[in-house]
Structure formats: structure tokens, C-alpha cells
C-alpha atoms as a PDB file:
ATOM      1  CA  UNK A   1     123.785  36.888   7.683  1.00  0.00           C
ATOM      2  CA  UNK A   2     125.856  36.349  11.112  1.00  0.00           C
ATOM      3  CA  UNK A   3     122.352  35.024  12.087  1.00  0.00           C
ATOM      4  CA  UNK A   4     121.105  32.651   9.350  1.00  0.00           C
ATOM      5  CA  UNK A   5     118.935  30.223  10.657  1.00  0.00           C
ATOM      6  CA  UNK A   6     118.800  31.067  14.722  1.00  0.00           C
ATOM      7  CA  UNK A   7     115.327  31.996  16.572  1.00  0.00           C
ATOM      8  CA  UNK A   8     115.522  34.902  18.827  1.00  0.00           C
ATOM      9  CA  UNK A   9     113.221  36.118  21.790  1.00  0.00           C
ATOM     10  CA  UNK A  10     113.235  39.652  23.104  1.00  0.00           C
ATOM     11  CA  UNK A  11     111.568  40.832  25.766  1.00  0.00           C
ATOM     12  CA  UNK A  12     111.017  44.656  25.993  1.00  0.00           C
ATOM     13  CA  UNK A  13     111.276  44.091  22.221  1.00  0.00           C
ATOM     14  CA  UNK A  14     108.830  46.834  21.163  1.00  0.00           C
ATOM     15  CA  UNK A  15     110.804  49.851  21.605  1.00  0.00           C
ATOM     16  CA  UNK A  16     114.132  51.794  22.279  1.00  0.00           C
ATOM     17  CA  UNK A  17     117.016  48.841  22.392  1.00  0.00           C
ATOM     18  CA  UNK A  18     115.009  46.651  21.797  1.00  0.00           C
ATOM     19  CA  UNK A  19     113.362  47.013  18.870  1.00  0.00           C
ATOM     20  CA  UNK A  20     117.176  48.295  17.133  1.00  0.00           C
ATOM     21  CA  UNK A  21     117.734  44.154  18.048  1.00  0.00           C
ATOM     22  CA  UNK A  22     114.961  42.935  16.594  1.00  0.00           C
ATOM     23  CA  UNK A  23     115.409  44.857  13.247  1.00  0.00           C
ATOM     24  CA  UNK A  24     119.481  44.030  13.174  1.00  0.00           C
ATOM     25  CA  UNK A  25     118.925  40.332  13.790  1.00  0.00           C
ATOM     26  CA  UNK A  26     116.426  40.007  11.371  1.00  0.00           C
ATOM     27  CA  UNK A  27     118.077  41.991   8.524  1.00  0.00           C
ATOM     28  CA  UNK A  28     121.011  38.902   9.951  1.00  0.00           C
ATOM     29  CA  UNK A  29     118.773  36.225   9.146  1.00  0.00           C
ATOM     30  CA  UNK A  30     117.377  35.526  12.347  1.00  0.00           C
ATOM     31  CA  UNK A  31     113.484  35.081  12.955  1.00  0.00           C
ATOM     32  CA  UNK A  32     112.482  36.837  15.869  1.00  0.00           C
ATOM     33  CA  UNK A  33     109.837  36.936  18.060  1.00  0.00           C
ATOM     34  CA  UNK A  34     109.178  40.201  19.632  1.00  0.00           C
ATOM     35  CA  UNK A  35     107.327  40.194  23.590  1.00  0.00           C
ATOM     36  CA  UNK A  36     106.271  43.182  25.333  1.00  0.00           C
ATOM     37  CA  UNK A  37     103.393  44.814  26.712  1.00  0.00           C
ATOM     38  CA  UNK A  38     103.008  47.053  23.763  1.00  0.00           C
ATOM     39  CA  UNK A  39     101.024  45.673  21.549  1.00  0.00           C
ATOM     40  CA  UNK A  40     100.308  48.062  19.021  1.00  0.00           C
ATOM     41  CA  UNK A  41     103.729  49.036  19.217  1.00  0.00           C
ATOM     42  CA  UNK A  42     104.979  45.728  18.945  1.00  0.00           C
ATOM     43  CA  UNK A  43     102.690  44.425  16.178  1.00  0.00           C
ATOM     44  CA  UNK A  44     103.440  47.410  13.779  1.00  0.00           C
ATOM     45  CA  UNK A  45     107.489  46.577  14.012  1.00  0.00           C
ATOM     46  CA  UNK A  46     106.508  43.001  13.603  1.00  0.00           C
ATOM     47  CA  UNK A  47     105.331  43.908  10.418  1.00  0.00           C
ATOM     48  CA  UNK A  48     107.350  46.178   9.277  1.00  0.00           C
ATOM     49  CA  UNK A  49     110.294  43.768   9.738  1.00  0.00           C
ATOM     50  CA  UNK A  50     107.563  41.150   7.714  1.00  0.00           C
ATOM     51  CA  UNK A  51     107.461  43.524   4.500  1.00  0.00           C
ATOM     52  CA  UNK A  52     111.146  44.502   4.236  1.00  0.00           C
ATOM     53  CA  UNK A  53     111.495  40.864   3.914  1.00  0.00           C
ATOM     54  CA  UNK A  54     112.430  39.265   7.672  1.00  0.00           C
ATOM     55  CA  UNK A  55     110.728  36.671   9.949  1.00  0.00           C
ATOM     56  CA  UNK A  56     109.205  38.489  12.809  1.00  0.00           C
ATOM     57  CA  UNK A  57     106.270  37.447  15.335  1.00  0.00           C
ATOM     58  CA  UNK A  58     104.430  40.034  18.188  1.00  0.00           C
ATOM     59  CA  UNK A  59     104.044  38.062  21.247  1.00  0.00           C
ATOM     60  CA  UNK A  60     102.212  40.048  24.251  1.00  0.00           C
ATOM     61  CA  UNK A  61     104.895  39.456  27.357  1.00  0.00           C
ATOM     62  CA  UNK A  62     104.385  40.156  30.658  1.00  0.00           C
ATOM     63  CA  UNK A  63     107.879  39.549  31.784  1.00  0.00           C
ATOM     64  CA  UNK A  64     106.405  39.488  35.749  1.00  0.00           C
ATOM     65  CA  UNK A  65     103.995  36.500  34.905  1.00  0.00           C
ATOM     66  CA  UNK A  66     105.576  32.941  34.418  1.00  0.00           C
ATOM     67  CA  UNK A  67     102.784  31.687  32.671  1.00  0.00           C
ATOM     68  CA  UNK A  68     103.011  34.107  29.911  1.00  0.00           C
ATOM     69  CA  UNK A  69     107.310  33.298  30.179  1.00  0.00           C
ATOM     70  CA  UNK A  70     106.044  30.072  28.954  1.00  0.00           C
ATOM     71  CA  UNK A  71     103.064  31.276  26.298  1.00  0.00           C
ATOM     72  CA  UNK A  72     106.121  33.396  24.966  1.00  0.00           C
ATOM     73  CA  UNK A  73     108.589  30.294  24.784  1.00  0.00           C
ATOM     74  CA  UNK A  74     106.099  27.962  23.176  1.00  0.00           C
ATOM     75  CA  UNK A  75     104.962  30.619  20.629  1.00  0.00           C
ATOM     76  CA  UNK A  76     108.530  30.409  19.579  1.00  0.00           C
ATOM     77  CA  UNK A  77     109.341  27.055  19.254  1.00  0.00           C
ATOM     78  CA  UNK A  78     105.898  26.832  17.956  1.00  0.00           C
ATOM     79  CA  UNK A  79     105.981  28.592  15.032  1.00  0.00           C
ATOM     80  CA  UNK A  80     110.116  28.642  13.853  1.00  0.00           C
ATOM     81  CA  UNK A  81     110.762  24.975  15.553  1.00  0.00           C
ATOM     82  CA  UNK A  82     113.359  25.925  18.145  1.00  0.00           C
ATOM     83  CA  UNK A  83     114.890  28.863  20.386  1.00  0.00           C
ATOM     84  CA  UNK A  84     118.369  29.490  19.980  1.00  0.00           C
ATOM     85  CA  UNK A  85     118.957  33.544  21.215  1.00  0.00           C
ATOM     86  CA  UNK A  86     117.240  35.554  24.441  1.00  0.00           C
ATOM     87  CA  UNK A  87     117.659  38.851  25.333  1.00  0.00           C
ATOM     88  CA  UNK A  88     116.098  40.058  28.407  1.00  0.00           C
ATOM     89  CA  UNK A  89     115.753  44.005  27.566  1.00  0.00           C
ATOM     90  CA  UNK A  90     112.702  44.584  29.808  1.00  0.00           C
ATOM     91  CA  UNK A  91     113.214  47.180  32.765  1.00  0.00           C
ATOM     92  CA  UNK A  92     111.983  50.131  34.373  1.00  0.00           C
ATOM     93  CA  UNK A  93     113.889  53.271  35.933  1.00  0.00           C
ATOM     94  CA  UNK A  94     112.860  55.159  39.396  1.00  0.00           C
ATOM     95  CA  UNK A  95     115.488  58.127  40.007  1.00  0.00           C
ATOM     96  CA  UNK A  96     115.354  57.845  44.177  1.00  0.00           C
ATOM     97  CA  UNK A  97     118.099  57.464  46.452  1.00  0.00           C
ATOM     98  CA  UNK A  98     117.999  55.618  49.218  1.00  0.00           C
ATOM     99  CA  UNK A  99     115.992  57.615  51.633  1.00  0.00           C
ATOM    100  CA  UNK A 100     112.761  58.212  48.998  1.00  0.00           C
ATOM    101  CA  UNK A 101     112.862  55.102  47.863  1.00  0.00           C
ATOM    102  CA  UNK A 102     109.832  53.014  49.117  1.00  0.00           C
ATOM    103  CA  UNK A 103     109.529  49.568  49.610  1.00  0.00           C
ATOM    104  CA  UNK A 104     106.644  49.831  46.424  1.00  0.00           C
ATOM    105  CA  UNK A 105     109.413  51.496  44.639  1.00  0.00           C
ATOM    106  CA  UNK A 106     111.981  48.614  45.590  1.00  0.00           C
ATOM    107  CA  UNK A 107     110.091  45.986  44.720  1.00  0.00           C
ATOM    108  CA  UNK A 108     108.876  47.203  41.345  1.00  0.00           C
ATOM    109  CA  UNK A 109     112.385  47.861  40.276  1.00  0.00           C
ATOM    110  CA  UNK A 110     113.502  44.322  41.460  1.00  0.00           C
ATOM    111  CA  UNK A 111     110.115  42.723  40.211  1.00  0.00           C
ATOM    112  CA  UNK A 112     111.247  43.940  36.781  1.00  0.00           C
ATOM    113  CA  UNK A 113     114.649  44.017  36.052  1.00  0.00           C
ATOM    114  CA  UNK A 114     115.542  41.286  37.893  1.00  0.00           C
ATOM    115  CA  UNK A 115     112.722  38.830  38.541  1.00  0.00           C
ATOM    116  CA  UNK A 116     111.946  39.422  34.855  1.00  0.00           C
ATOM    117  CA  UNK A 117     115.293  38.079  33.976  1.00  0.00           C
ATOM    118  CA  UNK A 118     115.479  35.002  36.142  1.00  0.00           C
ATOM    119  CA  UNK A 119     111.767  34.368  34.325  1.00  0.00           C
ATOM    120  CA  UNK A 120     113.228  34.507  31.368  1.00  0.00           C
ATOM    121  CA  UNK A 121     116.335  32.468  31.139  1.00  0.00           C
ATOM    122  CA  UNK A 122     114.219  29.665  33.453  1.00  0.00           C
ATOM    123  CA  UNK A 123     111.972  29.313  30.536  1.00  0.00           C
ATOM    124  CA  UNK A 124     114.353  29.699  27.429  1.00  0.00           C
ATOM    125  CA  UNK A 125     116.948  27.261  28.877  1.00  0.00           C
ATOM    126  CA  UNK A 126     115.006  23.859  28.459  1.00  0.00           C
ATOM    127  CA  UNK A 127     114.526  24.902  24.505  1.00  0.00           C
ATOM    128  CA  UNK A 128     117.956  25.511  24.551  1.00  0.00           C
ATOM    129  CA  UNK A 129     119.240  22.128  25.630  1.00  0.00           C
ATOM    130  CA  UNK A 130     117.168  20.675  22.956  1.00  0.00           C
ATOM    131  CA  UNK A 131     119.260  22.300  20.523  1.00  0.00           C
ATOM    132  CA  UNK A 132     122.105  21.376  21.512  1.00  0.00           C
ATOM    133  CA  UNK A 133     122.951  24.932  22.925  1.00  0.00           C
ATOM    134  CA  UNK A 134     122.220  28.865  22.525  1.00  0.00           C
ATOM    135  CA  UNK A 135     122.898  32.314  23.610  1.00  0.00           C
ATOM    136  CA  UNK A 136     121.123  34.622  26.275  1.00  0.00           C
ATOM    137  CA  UNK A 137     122.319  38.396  26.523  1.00  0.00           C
ATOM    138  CA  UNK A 138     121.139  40.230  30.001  1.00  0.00           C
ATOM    139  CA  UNK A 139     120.774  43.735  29.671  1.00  0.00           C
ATOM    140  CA  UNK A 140     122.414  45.090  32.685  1.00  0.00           C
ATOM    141  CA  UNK A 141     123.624  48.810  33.375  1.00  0.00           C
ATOM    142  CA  UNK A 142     126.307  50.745  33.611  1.00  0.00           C
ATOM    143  CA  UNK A 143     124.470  50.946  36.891  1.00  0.00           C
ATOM    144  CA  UNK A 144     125.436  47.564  37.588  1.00  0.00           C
ATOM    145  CA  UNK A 145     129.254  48.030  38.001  1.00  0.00           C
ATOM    146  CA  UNK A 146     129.398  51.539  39.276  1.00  0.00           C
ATOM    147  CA  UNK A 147     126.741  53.558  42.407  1.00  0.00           C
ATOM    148  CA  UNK A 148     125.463  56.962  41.901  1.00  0.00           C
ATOM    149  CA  UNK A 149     124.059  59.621  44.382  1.00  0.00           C
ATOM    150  CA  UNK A 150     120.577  58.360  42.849  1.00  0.00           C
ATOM    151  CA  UNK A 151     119.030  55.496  41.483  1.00  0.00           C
ATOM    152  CA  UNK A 152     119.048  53.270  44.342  1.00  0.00           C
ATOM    153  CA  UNK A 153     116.949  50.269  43.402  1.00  0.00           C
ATOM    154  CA  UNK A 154     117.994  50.516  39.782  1.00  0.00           C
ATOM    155  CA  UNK A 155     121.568  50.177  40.622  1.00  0.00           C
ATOM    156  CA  UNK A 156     120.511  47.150  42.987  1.00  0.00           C
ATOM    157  CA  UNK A 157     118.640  45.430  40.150  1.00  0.00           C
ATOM    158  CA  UNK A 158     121.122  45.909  37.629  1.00  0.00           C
ATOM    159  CA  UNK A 159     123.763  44.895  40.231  1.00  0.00           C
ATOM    160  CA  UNK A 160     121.660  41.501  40.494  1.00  0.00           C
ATOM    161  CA  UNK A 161     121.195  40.967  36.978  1.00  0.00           C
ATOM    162  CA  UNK A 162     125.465  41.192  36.470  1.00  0.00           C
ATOM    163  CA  UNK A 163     126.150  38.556  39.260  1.00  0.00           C
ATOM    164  CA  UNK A 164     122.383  35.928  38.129  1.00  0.00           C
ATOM    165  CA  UNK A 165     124.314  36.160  34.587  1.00  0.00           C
ATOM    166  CA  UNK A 166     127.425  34.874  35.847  1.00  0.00           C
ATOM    167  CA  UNK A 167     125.883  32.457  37.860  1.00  0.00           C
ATOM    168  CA  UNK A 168     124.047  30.819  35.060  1.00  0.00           C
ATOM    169  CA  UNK A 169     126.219  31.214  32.858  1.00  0.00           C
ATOM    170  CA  UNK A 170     128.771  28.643  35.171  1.00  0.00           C
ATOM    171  CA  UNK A 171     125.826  26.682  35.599  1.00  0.00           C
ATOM    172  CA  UNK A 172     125.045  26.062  31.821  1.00  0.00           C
ATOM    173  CA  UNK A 173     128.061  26.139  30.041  1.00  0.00           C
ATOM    174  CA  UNK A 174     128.556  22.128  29.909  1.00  0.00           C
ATOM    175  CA  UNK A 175     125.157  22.423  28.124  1.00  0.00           C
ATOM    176  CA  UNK A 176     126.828  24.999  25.555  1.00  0.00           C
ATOM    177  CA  UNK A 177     124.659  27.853  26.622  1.00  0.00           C
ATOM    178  CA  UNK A 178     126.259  30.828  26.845  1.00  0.00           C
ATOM    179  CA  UNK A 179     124.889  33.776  29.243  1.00  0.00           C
ATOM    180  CA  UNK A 180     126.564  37.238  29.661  1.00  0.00           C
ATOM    181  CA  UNK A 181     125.165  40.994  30.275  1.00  0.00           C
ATOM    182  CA  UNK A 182     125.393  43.772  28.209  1.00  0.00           C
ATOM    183  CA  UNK A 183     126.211  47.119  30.142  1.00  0.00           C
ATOM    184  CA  UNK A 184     124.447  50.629  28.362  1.00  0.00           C
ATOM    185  CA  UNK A 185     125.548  53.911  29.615  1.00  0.00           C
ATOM    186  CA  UNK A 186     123.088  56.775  28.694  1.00  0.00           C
ATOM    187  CA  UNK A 187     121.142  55.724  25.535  1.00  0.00           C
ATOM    188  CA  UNK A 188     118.860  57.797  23.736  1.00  0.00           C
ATOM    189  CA  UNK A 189     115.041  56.495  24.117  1.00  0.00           C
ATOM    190  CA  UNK A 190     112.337  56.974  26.781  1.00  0.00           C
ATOM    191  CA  UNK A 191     114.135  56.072  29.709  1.00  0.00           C
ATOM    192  CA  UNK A 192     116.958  58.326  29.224  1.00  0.00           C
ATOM    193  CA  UNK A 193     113.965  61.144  28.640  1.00  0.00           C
ATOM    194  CA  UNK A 194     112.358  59.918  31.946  1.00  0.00           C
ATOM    195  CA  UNK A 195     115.362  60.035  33.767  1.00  0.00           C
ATOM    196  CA  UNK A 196     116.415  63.432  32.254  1.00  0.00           C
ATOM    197  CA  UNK A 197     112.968  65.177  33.115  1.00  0.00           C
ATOM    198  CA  UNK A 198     113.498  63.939  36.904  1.00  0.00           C
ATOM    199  CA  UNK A 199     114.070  66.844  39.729  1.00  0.00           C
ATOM    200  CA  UNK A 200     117.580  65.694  39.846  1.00  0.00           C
ATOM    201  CA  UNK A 201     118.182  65.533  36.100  1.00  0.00           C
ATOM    202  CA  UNK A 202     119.999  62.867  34.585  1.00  0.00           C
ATOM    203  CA  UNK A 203     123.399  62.345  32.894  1.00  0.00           C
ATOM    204  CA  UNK A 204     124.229  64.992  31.016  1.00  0.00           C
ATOM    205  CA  UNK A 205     126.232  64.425  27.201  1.00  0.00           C
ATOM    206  CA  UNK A 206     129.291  66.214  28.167  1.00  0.00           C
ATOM    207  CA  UNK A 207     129.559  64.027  31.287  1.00  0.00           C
ATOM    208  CA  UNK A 208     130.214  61.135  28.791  1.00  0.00           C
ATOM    209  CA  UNK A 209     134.040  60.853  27.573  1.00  0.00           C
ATOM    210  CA  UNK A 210     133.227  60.573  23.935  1.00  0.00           C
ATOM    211  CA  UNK A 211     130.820  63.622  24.333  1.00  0.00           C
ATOM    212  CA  UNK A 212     127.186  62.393  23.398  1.00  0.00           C
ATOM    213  CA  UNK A 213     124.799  59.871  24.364  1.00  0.00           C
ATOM    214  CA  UNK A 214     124.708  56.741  22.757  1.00  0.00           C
ATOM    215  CA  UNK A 215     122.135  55.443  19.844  1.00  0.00           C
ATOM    216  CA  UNK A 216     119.994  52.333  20.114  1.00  0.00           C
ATOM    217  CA  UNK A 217     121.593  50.855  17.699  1.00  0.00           C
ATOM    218  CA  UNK A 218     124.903  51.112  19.723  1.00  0.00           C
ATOM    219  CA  UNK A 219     123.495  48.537  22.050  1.00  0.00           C
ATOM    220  CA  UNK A 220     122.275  46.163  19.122  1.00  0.00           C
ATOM    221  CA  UNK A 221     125.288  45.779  17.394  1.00  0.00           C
ATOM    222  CA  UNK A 222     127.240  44.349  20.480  1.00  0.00           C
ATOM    223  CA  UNK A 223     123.963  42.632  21.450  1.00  0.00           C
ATOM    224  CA  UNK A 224     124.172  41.030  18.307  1.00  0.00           C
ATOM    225  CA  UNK A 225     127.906  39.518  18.615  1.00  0.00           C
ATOM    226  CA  UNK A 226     127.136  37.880  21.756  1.00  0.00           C
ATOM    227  CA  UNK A 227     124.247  36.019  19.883  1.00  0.00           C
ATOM    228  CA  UNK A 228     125.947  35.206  17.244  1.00  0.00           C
ATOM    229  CA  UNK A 229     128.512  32.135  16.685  1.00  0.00           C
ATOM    230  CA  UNK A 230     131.648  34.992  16.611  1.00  0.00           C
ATOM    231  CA  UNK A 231     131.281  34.946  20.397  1.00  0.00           C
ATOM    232  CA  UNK A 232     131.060  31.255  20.772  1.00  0.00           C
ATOM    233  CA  UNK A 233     134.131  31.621  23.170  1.00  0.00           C
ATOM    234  CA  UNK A 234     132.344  34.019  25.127  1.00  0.00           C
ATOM    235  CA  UNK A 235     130.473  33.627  28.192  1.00  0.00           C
ATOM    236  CA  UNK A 236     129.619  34.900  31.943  1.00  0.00           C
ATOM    237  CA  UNK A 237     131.372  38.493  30.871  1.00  0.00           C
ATOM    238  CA  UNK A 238     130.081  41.836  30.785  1.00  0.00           C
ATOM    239  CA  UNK A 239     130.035  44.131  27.536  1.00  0.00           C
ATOM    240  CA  UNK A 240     130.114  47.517  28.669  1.00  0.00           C
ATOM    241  CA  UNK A 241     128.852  50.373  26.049  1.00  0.00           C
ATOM    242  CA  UNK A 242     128.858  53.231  27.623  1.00  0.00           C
ATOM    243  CA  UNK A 243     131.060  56.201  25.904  1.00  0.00           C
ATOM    244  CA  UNK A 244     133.682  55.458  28.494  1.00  0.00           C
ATOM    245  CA  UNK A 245     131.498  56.537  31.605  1.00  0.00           C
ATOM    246  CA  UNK A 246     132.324  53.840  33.620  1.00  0.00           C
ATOM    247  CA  UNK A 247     136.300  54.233  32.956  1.00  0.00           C
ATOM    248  CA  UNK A 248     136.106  57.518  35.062  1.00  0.00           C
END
């Protein structure tokens, strides 16, 4: 039970990565509030993590809109008393390099990834304070560290979420909130099939120095040291999972 007692937030929580989180922290002991766009989606997980026993709540997120930031924060406190954990999984993938990539394209990719991010620690941190501290995990990118011959606006908003972590996370450690990013390579869910059925393909498993593409709940389980007190040493550092791409 490595999270007995915390409240967690997840945006993007419905599917893929995030959804891995929400059922590892609460099988941890965490309640956790799950916000995304999917409702259906979302509601069924909430449920299912209800009747094998957890503490889960389906919140409808739009991570672009403040005012639903705030509905999402409030439900939380609301209903478990306090926030403790965030993780900002929400983000979107265009496969253009810099020439075909529109300003539309730009800023949806930005609007997303990163604006969606700044949202969401903005509104978590006050409940955070009041608590005396807590822990927010960014999902970033191996796209964040390294450029490709694609991708262009996805590496620039993972690039941005990897420095706004850091950032905050100097800014709020006297207040004993911890921030740092979390850096997937190729993972298997939607995205990865979006990606792959692109005209310029996508990362192929035998690109990746251990040989396959990584699982959903690859990402959870370092997702879920950061959150937890193990890493309460830990902050403004990146956790990359990636099968070793980014060590080529």
C-alpha cells in the first residue's frame, strides 16, 4: 500500500498510461480521481476500480479550459478531503516536420501538452500547500530530450514540459512539493498506433535496444515511485523509460 491514504488526479486518465496509473495507485491505496474527455471510457474504469474494491471518481476534464482545471481540483478535495498526487498524462501526437507543420498544427500540440500542464499544476498546487506538501509527475517524452526527422511540435511541447517541470519544481520545493517528468519511449496504446499508421511510419520494435515496445504498465510503475513517499528525495529530474532509445 505505497499509497495508503494519498488523493491522486490524472488527467488523460481514461486510457493507455493513464488508466495503468489509476488502477496501480488504487490497488496502492490511493483514491483517485480520473479526468478526461472520455466519459464513457472514464466512468466504466471508475467503476471497475469501485468493485474490485478501490476509491475511484470520473471527472470530465478538459485539460485546455481553466475553469474545468478548477471543477476537477474541487471535485477532489471535495469528495476525499485533500489532493496530494497529479499526473498530467494528457497529450496529443501530429507526425509533421517542420515544413508541414501548420501554425493550427503548432498550436494544438502546444495547447495540449503543454498549456495543459501549466493548467494543471497552477490548480493542484494551492491544495497542495494545504497539506503540507505533494507530488506532481509530468509526462514528458523521450521526445523531450532527443529531435527526430519528424514530430516537430511534439518534440517542442515535450521539450517545454521537461524545462516548466524543473522550473516549478525549484519554485515549490520550500513548500515540499515535488515536480519531475516522466520520459516514455514507444508505448503500446493509441498513440503509438496513430503514429505507426502515419506515411512516415513510426518507431519500429527492433529500433528499441531491449527489442519491443514498452507496456502501459511500464510507465505506471515508475509513475507510481515518484508519487509515492520512496521518492521523497526526488525532485525536478527526469525518469526516462524508454527500452534504452534515448542511450543511442
Amino acid at each position: 500500500m505505497r499509497l495508503e491514504g494519498k488523493v491522486a488526479l490524472l488527467s488523460g486518465g481514461a486510457g493507455g498510461i493513464g488508466a495503468a496509473e489509476a488502477k496501480l495507485f488504487a490497488s496502492e491505496g490511493a483514491a483517485v480521481v480520473i479526468g478526461d474527455l472520455a466519459e464513457e471510457q472514464g466512468e466504466a474504469l471508475a467503476s471497475e476500480i469501485v468493485a474490485t474494491g478501490g476509491k475511484a471518481t470520473f471527472v470530465r476534464l478538459d485539460v485546455l479550459d481553466e475553469a474545468s482545471w478548477k471543477a476537477a481540483v474541487s471535485l477532489a478535495v471535495d469528495t476525499y478531503g485533500k489532493l496530494n498526487i497529479l499526473v498530467n498524462n494528457a497529450g496529443i501526437l501530429r507526425n509533421e516536420g517542420l515544413l508541414d507543420t501548420t501554425e493550427a498544427i503548432w498550436d494544438s500540440v502546444m495547447d495540449v501538452n503543454a498549456k495543459g500542464t501549466f493548467l494543471g499544476c497552477k490548480h493542484a498546487l494551492p491544495e497542495m500547500r494545504c497539506v503540507g506538501g505533494g507530488s506532481i509527475i509530468n509526462i514528458s517524452s523521450g521526445a523531450g530530450l532527443v529531435g527526430s526527422n519528424r514530430t516537430t511540435a511534439y518534440h517542442a511541447s515535450k521539450g517545454a514540459v521537461r524545462i516548466f517541470t524543473k522550473a516549478v519544481a525549484i519554485q515549490y520545493a520550500p513548500d515540499n512539493i515535488r515536480v519531475n517528468s516522466v520520459h516514455p519511449g514507444p508505448i503500446e496504446t493509441p498513440m503509438l498506433d496513430f503514429s505507426l499508421a502515419s506515411l512516415e511510419g513510426g518507431v519500429l520494435p527492433w529500433s528499441v535496444p531491449l527489442g519491443r515496445y514498452g507496456q502501459p504498465e511500464d510507465i505506471a510503475y515508475g509513475v507510481l515511485y515518484l508519487a509515492s513517499d520512496e521518492s521523497g528525495f526526488v525532485t525536478g529530474s527526469e525518469l526516462v523509460i524508454d527500452g534504452g532509445r534515448t542511450a543511442q
